[in-house]
Protein backbone atom coordinates (compact mmCIF):
# COMPACT_ATOMS: atom_id res chain seq x y z
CA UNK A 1 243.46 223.63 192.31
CA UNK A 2 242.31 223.07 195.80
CA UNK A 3 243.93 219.87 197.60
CA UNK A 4 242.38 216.58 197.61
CA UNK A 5 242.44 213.67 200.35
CA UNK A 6 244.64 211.31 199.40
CA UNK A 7 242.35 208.41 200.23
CA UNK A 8 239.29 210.30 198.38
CA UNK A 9 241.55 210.41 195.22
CA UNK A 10 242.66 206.24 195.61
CA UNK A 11 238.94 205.52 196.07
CA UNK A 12 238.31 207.87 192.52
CA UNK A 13 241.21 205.80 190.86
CA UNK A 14 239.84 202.41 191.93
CA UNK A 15 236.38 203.49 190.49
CA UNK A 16 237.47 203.18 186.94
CA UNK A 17 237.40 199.45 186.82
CA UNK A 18 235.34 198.34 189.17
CA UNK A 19 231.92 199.84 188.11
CA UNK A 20 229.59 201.35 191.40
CA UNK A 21 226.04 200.82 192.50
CA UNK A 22 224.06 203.70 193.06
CA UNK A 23 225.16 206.58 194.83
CA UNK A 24 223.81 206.61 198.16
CA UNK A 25 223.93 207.76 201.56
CA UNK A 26 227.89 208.30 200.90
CA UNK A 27 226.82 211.42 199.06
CA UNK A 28 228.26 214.57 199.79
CA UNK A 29 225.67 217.49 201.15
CA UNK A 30 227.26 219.37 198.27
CA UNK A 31 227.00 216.65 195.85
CA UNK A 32 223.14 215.80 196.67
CA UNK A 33 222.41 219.45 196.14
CA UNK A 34 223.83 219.17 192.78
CA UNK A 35 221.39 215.88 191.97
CA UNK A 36 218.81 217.79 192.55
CA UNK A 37 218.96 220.21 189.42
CA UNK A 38 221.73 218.52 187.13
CA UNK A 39 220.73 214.57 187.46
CA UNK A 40 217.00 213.66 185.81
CA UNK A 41 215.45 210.73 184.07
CA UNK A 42 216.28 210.12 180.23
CA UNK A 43 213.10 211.41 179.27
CA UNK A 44 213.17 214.73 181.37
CA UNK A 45 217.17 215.62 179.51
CA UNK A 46 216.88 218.63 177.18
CA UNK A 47 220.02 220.50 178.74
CA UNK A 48 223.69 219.97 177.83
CA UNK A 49 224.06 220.34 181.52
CA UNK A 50 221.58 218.35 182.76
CA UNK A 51 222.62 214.27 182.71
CA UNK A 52 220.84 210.96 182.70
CA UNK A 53 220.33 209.74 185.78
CA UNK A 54 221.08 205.51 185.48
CA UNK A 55 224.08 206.32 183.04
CA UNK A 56 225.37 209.07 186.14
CA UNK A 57 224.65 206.70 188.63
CA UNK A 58 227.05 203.98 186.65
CA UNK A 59 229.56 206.07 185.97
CA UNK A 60 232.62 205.48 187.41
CA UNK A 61 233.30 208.89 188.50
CA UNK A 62 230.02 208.85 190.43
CA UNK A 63 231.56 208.23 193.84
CA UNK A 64 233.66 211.55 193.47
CA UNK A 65 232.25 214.76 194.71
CA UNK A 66 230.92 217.03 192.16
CA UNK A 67 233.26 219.47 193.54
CA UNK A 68 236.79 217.36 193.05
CA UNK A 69 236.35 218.55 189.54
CA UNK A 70 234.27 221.70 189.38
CA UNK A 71 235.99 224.62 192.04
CA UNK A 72 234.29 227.54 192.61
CA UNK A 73 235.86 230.76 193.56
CA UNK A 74 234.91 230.82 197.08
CA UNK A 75 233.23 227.78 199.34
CA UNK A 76 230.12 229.27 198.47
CA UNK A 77 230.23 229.49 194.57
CA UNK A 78 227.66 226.79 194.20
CA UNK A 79 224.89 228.77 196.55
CA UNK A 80 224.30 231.11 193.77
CA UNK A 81 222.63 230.81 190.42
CA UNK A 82 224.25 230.85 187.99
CA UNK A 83 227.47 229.54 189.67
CA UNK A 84 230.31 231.69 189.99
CA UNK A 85 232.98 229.14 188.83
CA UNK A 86 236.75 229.76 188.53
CA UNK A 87 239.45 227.51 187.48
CA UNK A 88 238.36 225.05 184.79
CA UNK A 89 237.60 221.53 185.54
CA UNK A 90 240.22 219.47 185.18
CA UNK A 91 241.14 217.13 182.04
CA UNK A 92 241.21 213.79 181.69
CA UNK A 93 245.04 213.62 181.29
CA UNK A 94 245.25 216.14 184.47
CA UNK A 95 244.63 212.39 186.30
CA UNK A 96 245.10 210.23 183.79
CA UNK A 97 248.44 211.14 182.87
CA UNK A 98 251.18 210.28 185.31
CA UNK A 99 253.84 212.68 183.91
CA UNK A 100 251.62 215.46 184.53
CA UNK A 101 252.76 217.84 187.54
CA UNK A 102 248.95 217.36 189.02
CA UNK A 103 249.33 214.03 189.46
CA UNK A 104 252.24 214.32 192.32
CA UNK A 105 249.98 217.16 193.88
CA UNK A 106 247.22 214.50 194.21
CA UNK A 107 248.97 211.19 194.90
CA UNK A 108 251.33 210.30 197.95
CA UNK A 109 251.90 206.85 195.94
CA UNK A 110 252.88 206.73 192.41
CA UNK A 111 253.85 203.25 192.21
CA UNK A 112 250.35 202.32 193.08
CA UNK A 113 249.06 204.97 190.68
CA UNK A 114 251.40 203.32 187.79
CA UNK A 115 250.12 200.04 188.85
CA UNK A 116 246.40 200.65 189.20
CA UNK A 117 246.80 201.98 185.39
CA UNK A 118 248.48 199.26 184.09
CA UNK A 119 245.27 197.16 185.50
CA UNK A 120 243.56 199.18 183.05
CA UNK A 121 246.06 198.37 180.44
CA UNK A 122 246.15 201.79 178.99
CA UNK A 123 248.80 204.03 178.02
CA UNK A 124 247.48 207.45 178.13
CA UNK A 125 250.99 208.92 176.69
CA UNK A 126 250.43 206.59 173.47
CA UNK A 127 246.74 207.85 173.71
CA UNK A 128 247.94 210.97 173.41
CA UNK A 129 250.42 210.26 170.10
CA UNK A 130 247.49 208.55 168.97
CA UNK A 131 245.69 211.67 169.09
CA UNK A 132 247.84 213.52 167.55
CA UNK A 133 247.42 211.71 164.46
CA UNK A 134 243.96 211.97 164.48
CA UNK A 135 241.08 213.69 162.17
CA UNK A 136 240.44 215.41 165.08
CA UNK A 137 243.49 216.57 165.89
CA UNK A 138 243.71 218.15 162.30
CA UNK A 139 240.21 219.69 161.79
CA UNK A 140 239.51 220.10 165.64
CA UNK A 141 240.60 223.34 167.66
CA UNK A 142 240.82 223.22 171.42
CA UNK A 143 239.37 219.08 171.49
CA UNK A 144 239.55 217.34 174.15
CA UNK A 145 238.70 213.74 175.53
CA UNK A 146 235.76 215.24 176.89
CA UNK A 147 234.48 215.76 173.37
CA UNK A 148 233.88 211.76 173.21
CA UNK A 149 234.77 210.60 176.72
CA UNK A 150 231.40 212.42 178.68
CA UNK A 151 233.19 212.43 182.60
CA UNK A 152 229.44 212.05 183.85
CA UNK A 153 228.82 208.95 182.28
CA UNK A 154 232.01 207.24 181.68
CA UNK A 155 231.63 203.47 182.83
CA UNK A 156 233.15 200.17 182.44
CA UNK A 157 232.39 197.05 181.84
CA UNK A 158 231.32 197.71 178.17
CA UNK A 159 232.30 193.90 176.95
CA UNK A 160 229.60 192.69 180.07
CA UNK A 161 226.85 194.13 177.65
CA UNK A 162 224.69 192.81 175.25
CA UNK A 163 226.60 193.02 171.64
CA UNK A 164 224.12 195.25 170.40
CA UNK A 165 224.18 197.18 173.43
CA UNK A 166 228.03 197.42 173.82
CA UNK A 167 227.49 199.30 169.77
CA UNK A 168 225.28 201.22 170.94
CA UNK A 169 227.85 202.51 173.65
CA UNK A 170 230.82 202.69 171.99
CA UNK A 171 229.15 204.55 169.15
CA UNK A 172 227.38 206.99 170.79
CA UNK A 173 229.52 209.85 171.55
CA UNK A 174 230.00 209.61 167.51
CA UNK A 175 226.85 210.33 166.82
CA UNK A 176 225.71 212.29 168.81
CA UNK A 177 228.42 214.68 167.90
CA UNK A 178 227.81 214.00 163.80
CA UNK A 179 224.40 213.35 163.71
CA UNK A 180 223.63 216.93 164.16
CA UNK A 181 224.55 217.86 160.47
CA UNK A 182 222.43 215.00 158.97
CA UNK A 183 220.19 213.65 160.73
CA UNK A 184 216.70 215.95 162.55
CA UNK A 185 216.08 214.25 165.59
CA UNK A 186 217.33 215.30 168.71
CA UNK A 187 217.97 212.04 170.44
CA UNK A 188 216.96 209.00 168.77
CA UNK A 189 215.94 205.80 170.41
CA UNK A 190 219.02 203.27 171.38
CA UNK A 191 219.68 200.61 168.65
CA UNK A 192 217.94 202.68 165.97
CA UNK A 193 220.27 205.55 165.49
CA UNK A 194 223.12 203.64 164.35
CA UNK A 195 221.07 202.31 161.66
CA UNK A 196 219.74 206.04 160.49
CA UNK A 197 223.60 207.14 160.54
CA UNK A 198 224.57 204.15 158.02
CA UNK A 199 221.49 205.16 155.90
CA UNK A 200 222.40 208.59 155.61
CA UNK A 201 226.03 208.92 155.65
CA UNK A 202 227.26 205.66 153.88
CA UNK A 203 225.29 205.68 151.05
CA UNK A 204 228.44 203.81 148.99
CA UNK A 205 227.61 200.82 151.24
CA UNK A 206 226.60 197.71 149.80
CA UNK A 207 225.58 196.10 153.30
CA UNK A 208 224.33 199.11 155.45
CA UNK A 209 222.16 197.42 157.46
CA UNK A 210 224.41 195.31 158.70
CA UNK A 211 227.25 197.42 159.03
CA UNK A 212 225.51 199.73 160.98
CA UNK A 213 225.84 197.34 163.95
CA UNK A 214 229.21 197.41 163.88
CA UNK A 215 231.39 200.23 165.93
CA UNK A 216 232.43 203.38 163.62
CA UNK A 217 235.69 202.28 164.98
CA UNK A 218 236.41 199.06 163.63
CA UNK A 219 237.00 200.82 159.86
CA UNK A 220 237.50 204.49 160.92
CA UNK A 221 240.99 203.81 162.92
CA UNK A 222 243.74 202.14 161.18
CA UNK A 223 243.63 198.16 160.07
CA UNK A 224 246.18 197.28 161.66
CA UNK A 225 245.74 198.89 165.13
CA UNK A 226 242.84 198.00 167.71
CA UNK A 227 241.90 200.20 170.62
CA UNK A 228 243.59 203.51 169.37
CA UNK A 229 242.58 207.41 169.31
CA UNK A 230 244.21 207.73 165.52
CA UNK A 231 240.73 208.37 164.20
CA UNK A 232 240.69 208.35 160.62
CA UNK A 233 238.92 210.65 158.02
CA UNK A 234 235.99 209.34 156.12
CA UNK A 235 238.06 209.36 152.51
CA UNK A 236 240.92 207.18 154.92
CA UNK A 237 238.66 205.04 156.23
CA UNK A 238 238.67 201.64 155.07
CA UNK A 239 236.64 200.50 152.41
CA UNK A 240 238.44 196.99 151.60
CA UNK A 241 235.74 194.63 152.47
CA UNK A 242 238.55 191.50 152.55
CA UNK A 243 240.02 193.79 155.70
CA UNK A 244 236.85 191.35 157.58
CA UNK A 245 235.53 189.03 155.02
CA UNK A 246 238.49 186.76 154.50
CA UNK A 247 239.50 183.78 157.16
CA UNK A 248 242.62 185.51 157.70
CA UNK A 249 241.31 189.05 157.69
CA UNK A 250 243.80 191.88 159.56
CA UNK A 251 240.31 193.48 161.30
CA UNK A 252 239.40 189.84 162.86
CA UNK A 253 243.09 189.52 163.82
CA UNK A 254 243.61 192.56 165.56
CA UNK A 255 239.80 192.36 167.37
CA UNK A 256 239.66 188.77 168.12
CA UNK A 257 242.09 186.05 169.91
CA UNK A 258 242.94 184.49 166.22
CA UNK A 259 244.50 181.52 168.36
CA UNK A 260 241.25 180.70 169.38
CA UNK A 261 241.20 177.70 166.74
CA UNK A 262 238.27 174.96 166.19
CA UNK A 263 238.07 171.94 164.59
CA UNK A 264 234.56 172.73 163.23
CA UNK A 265 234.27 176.58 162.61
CA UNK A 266 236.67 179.68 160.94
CA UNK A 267 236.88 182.17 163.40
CA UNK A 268 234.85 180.67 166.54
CA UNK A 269 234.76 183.90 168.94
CA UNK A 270 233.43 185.38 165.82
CA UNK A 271 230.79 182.82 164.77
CA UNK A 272 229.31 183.17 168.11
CA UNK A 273 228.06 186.48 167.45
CA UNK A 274 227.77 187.04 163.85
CA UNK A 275 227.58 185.24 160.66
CA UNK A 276 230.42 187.15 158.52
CA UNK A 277 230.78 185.83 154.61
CA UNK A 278 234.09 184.84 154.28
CA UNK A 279 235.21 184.65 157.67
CA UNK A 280 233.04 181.92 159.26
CA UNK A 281 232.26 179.17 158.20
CA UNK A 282 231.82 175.28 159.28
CA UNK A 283 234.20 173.84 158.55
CA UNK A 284 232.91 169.78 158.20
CA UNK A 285 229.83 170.98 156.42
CA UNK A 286 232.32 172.85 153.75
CA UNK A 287 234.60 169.29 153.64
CA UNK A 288 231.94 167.23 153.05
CA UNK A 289 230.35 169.77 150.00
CA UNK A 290 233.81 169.63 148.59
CA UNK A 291 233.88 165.99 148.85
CA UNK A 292 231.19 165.68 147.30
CA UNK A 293 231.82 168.03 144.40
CA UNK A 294 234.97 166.31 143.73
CA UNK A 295 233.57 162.81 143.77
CA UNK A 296 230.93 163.98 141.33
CA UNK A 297 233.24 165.58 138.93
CA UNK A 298 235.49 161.88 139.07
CA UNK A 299 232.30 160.19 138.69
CA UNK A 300 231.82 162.12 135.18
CA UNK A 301 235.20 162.13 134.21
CA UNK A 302 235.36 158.33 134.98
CA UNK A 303 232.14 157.44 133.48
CA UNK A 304 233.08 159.72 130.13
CA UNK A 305 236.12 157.96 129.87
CA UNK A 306 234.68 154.10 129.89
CA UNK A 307 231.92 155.91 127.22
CA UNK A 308 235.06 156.59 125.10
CA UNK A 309 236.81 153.22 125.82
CA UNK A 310 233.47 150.88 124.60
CA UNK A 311 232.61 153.04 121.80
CA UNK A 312 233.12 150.63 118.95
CA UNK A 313 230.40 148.67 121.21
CA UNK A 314 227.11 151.09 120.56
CA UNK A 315 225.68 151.20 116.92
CA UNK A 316 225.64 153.86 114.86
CA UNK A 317 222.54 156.32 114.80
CA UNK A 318 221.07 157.43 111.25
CA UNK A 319 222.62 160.81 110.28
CA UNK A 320 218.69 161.94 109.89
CA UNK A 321 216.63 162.58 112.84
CA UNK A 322 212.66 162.55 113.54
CA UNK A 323 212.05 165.81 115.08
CA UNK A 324 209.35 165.90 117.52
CA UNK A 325 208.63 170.33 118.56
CA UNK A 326 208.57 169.74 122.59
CA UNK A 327 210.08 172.91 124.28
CA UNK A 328 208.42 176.27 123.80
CA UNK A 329 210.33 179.57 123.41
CA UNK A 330 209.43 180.55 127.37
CA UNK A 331 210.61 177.50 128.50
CA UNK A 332 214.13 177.66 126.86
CA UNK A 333 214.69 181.21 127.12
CA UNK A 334 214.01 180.30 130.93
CA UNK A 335 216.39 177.66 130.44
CA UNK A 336 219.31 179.60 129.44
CA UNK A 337 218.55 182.37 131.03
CA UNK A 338 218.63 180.21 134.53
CA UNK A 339 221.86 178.68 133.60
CA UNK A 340 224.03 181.60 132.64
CA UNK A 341 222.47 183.42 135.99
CA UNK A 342 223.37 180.03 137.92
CA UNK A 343 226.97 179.92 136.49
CA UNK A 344 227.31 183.73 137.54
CA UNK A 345 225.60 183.47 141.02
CA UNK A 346 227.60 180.24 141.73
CA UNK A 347 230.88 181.97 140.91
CA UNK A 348 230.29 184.91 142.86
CA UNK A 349 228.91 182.70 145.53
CA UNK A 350 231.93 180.42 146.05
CA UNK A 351 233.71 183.97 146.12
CA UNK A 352 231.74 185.37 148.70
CA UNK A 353 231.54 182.45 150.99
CA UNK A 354 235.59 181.52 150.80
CA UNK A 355 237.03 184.56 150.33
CA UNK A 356 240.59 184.49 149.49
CA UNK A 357 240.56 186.00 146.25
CA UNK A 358 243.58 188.65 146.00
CA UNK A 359 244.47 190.56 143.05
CA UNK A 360 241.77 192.62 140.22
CA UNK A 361 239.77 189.36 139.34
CA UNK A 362 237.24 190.05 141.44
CA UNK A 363 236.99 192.18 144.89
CA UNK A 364 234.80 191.37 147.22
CA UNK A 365 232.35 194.30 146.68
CA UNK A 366 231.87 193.20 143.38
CA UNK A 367 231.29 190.21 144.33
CA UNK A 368 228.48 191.20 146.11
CA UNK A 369 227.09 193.38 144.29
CA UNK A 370 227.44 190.89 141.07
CA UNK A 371 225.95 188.06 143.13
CA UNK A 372 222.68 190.19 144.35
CA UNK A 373 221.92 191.32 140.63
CA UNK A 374 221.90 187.91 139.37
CA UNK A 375 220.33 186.32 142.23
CA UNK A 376 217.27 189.18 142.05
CA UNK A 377 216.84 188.63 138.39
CA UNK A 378 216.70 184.91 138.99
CA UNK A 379 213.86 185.55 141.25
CA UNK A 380 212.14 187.40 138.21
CA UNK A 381 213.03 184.27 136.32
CA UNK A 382 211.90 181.87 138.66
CA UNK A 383 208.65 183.43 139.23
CA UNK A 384 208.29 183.29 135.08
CA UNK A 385 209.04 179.33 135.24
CA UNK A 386 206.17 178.32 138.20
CA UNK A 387 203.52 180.82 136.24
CA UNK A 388 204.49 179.85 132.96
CA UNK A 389 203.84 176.21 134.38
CA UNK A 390 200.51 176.76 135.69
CA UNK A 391 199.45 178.16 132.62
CA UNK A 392 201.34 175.70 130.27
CA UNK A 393 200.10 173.10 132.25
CA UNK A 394 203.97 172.09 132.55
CA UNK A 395 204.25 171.15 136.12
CA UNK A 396 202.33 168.05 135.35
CA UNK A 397 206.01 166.78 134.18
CA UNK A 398 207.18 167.61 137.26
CA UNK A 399 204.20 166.75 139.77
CA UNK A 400 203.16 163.37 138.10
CA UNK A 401 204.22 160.11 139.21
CA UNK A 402 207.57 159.08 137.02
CA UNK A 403 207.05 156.11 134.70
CA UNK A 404 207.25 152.44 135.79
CA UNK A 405 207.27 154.44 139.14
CA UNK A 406 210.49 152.59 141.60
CA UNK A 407 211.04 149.82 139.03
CA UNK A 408 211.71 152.70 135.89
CA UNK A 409 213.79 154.57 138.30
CA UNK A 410 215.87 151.16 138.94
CA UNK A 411 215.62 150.41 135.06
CA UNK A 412 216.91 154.26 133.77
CA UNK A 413 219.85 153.79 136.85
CA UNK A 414 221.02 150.37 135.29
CA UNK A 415 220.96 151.71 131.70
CA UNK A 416 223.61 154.66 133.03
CA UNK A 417 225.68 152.37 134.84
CA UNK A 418 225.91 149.36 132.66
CA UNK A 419 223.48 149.26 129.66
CA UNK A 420 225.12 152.72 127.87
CA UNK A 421 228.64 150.64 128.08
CA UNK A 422 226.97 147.71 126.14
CA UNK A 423 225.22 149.40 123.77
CA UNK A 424 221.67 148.82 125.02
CA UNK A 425 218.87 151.71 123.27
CA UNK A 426 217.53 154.10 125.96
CA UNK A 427 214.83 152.26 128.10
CA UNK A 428 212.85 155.55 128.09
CA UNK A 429 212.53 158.02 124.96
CA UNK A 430 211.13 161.74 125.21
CA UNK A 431 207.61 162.44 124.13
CA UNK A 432 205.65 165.47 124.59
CA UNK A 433 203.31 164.55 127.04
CA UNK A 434 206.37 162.72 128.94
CA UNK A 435 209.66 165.03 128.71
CA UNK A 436 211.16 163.01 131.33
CA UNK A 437 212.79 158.87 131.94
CA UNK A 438 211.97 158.36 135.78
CA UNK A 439 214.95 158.89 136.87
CA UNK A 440 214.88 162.63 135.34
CA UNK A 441 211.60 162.86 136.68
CA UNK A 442 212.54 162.47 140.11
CA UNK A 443 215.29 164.70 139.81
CA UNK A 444 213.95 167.25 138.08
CA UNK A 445 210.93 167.40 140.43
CA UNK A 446 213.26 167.64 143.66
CA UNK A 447 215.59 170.47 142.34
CA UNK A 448 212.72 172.83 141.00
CA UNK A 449 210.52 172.61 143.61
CA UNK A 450 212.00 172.21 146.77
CA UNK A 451 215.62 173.40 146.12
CA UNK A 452 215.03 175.63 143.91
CA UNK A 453 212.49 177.03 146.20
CA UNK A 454 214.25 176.73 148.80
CA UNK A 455 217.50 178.64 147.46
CA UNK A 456 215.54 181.91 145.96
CA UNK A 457 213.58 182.23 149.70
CA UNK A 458 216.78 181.80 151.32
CA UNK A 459 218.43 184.48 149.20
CA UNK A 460 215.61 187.08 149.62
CA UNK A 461 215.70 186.77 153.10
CA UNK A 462 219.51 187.32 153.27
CA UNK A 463 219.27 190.88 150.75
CA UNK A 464 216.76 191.95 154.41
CA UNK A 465 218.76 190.66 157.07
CA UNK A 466 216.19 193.41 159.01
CA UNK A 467 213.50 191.27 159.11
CA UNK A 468 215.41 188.18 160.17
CA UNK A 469 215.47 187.36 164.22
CA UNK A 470 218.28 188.04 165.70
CA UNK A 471 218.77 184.89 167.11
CA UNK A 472 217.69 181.56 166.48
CA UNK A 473 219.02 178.67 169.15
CA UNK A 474 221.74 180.63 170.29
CA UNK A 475 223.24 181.82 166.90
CA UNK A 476 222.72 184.59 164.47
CA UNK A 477 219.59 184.53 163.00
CA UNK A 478 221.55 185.24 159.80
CA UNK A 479 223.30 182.40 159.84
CA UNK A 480 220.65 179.64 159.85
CA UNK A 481 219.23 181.39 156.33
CA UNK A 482 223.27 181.48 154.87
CA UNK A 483 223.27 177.62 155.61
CA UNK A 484 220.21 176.80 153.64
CA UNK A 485 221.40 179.05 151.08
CA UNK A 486 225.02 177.67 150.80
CA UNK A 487 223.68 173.97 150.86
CA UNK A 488 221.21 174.11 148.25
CA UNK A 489 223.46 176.47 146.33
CA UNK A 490 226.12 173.78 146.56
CA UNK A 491 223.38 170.75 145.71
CA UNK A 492 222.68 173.28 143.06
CA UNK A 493 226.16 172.96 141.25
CA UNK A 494 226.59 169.24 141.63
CA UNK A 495 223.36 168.95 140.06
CA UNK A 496 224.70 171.27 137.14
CA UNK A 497 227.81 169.37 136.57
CA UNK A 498 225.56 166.25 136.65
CA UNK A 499 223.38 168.13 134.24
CA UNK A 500 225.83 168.94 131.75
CA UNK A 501 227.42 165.94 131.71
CA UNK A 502 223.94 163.97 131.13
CA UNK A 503 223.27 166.22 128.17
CA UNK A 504 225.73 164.43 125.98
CA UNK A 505 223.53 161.19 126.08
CA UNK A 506 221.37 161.58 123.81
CA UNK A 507 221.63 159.29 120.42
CA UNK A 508 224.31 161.71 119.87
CA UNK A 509 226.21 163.92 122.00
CA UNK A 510 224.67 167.12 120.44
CA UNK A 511 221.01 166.17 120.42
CA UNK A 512 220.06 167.53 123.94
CA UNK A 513 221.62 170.22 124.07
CA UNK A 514 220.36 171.41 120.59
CA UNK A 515 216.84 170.35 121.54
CA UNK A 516 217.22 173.22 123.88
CA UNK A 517 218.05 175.73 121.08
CA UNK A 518 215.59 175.19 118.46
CA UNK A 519 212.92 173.40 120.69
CA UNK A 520 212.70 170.29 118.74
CA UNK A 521 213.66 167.00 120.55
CA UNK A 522 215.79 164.30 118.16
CA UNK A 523 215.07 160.40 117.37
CA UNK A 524 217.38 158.91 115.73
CA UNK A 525 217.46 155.50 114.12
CA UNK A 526 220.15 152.55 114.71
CA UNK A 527 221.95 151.72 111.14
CA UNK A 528 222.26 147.68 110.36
């Protein structure tokens, strides 16, 4: 290989961190003539040899003369057509690589050599051990870093991009080399392709869409190594979804500062960019849901327990009971069918959203997949509830004004709280045309139309994060929907353990709940 200045080689060295502007009048005469036929617009590339012009002109090798790396036989190898080339380019380890016998040819200082690398922070003899290891290693013959690392458009300053952008980047030299065997276009249009690979290639996926704005990286190297060239097969890869969706996940650890700790969020360089089940989450808005869950289940427990204490206090109710027919079949096959989905979607829920679950309960993946059954078929329920309403003329129960209006609510609270204890008879009784005492009225009313509502928009939306913007007020777009959703999912189960427990309160404990079984609601009479 010809010899090199020393000075042009230090200013080649010092390009790969510190990306250049535009190459300009510094141009060679040799290295404009080579513009001319090998450097064109995106639009105008249909050449392997032929290169985009803005990613050449950020390169980092684009201060170097064309002719540092491609030697011709004679000075005037380039004059002819096609070029009468001799020696091979160099590799990437040929400079790269300090133990390499090119490397003393080139550089009069090592030490700065060693220490300009070690800006870089990049072992190129580990890289190499790395490589060794990898896929393409095994299946490869004769591959080289130029087979992902393009020399004509290698830049830096990849974490300065846009997140979808930076992707896009680091994904592209996959692609590009495996699309070809799946996918017919020749060169697809930036943020789109990654999105056509996930479709194609990982059908097994539950969340392509999503995934496919992640880099192939992240699962196709091993979990417990970031930023290494041991590039795993597909059947390697990792397919453990708790390797991200956990708080302590090994994938978050090993790509993000885990010391970065916040009083409010899980994960806070990761909630910046992405909502990630299982990962992040707010932290106070979590506290206060569990607070409240656990101050509703003591409320029951404590008010069940004074129920049992006073007893002896309540009359007896006649063993026979006036039935009065009030809930159709629809209605109550709605019923239970919306509860058992409700107990299965809140299970898989609480799964999804605090991870944590080891051992063959329940992974995450079935989790998911569990959770988007149930939550589609309670769609398909839902939408039988409002029509069977309208046509039933059932929402007037809902949609009315509750009896007694603010002074029935204020009655029905006191009977609860005190009355029940002293053995007071209901202030409100069931009828046909009035299913509901006020205070179930205004319940009732809330939860199936506005969090109910609510909760089966939210979930939609989050089975097509696609359609979703990708940011609203500075965070995921993705996130704002997973709040609603968690909140009135977690409204949702206080109301149900308020629900059951308020079922036992009929004149006896059974009545409700079998007035939901046979459709017939139960009156029972006080014995002297």
């Amino acid at each position: 290989m010809r010899s090199t200045s020393p000075i042009v080689v230090v200013l080649s060295l010092a390009a790969w961190w510190v990306a250049p502007s535009s190459v300009g009048a510094e141009e060679s005469s040799v290295t404009q003539a080579c513009v001319k036929c090998h450097v064109k617009p995106a639009e105008a590339v249909t050449d392997q040899r032929i290169f985009h012009q803005e990613r050449w002109e950020a390169g980092v090798h684009a201060t170097l003369d064309c002719t540092t790396c491609h030697v011709g036989d004679d000075p005037k190898a380039f004059d002819q057509l096609p070029h009468l080339l001799g020696n091979p380019p160099p590799s990437c380890l040929d400079c790269h690589d300090t133990s390499r016998r090119i490397e003393r040819e080139l550089f009069v200082d090592e030490k700065a050599v060693q220490e300009a690398l070690a800006l870089r922070g990049e072992d190129f003899r580990e890289i190499s051990e790395d490589y060794q290891k990898s896929v393409h290693a095994a299946r490869i013959e004769d591959f080289s870093c130029e087979g992902c690392h393009s020399p004509h458009d290698m830049h830096s300053g990849l974490a300065a991009l846009p997140r979808d952008e930076q992707v896009h980047e680091a994904n592209r030299a996959c692609i590009e080399c495996h699309r070809a065997a799946v996918l017919e276009d020749e060169i697809p249009t930036p943020g789109q392709e990654e999105t056509n690979w996930f479709q194609t290639t990982h059908a097994w996926d539950p969340a392509r869409q999503a995934h496919a704005k992640m880099r192939c990286l992240v699962c196709h190297t091993p979990v417990d190594r970031s930023n290494t060239h041991e590039v795993l097969s597909s059947d390697q890869a990792i397919r453990n979804c708790d390797a991200c969706h956990d708080v302590n996940a090994p994938l978050i650890a090993e790509y993000v500062d885990q010391t970065d700790a916040s009083f409010w969020v899980t994960n806070p360089l990761v909630f910046k960019e992405a909502y990630l089940p299982g990962a992040t989450r707010n932290r106070v808005v979590d506290g206060l849901l569990k607070g409240l869950f656990w101050l509703t289940v003591f409320g029951v427990l404590m008010h069940g327990l004074l129920r049992v204490l006073t007893r002896r206090m309540r009359p007896r109710m006649s063993a026979a009971a006036e039935k009065v027919r009030m809930y159709p079949v629809w209605l109550r096959v709605w019923h239970w069918s919306n509860a058992i989905l409700f107990f299965v979607l809140a299970y898989t829920g609480l799964r999804l959203h605090f991870g944590h679950r080891r051992g063959p309960i329940m992974s995450f993946e079935m989790a998911f997949n569990v959770h988007n059954l149930a939550g589609s078929l309670l769609v398909v329920f839902g939408a039988l509830f409002f029509v069977g309403n309208v046509l039933g003329r059932n929402q007037r129960q809902y949609l009315s004004s509750p009896r007694d209006g603010l002074r029935g609510i204020l009655r029905q609270l006191r009977w609860y709280l005190i009355g029940i204890f002293k053995g007071e008879p209901h202030p409100y009784h069931a009828a046909p045309e009035n299913k509901f005492n006020p205070l179930q009225h205004l319940t009732y009313a809330g939860v199936m139309y506005v969090m109910f509502p609510l909760l089966l928009l939210s979930g939609v939306a989050l089975l097509f994060p696609g359609f979703l913007p990708e940011t609203v007020m500075g965070r995921p777009g993705t996130f704002w929907v997973a709040a609603i959703h968690w909140i009135t999912a977690a409204a949702g189960i206080l109301f149900m353990v308020g629900h059951l427990y308020l079922g036992s309160m009929g004149d006896k404990v059974r009545d409700l709940y079998a007035a939901m079984l046979d459709g017939h609601h139960r009156h029972r009479r006080r014995e002297p």
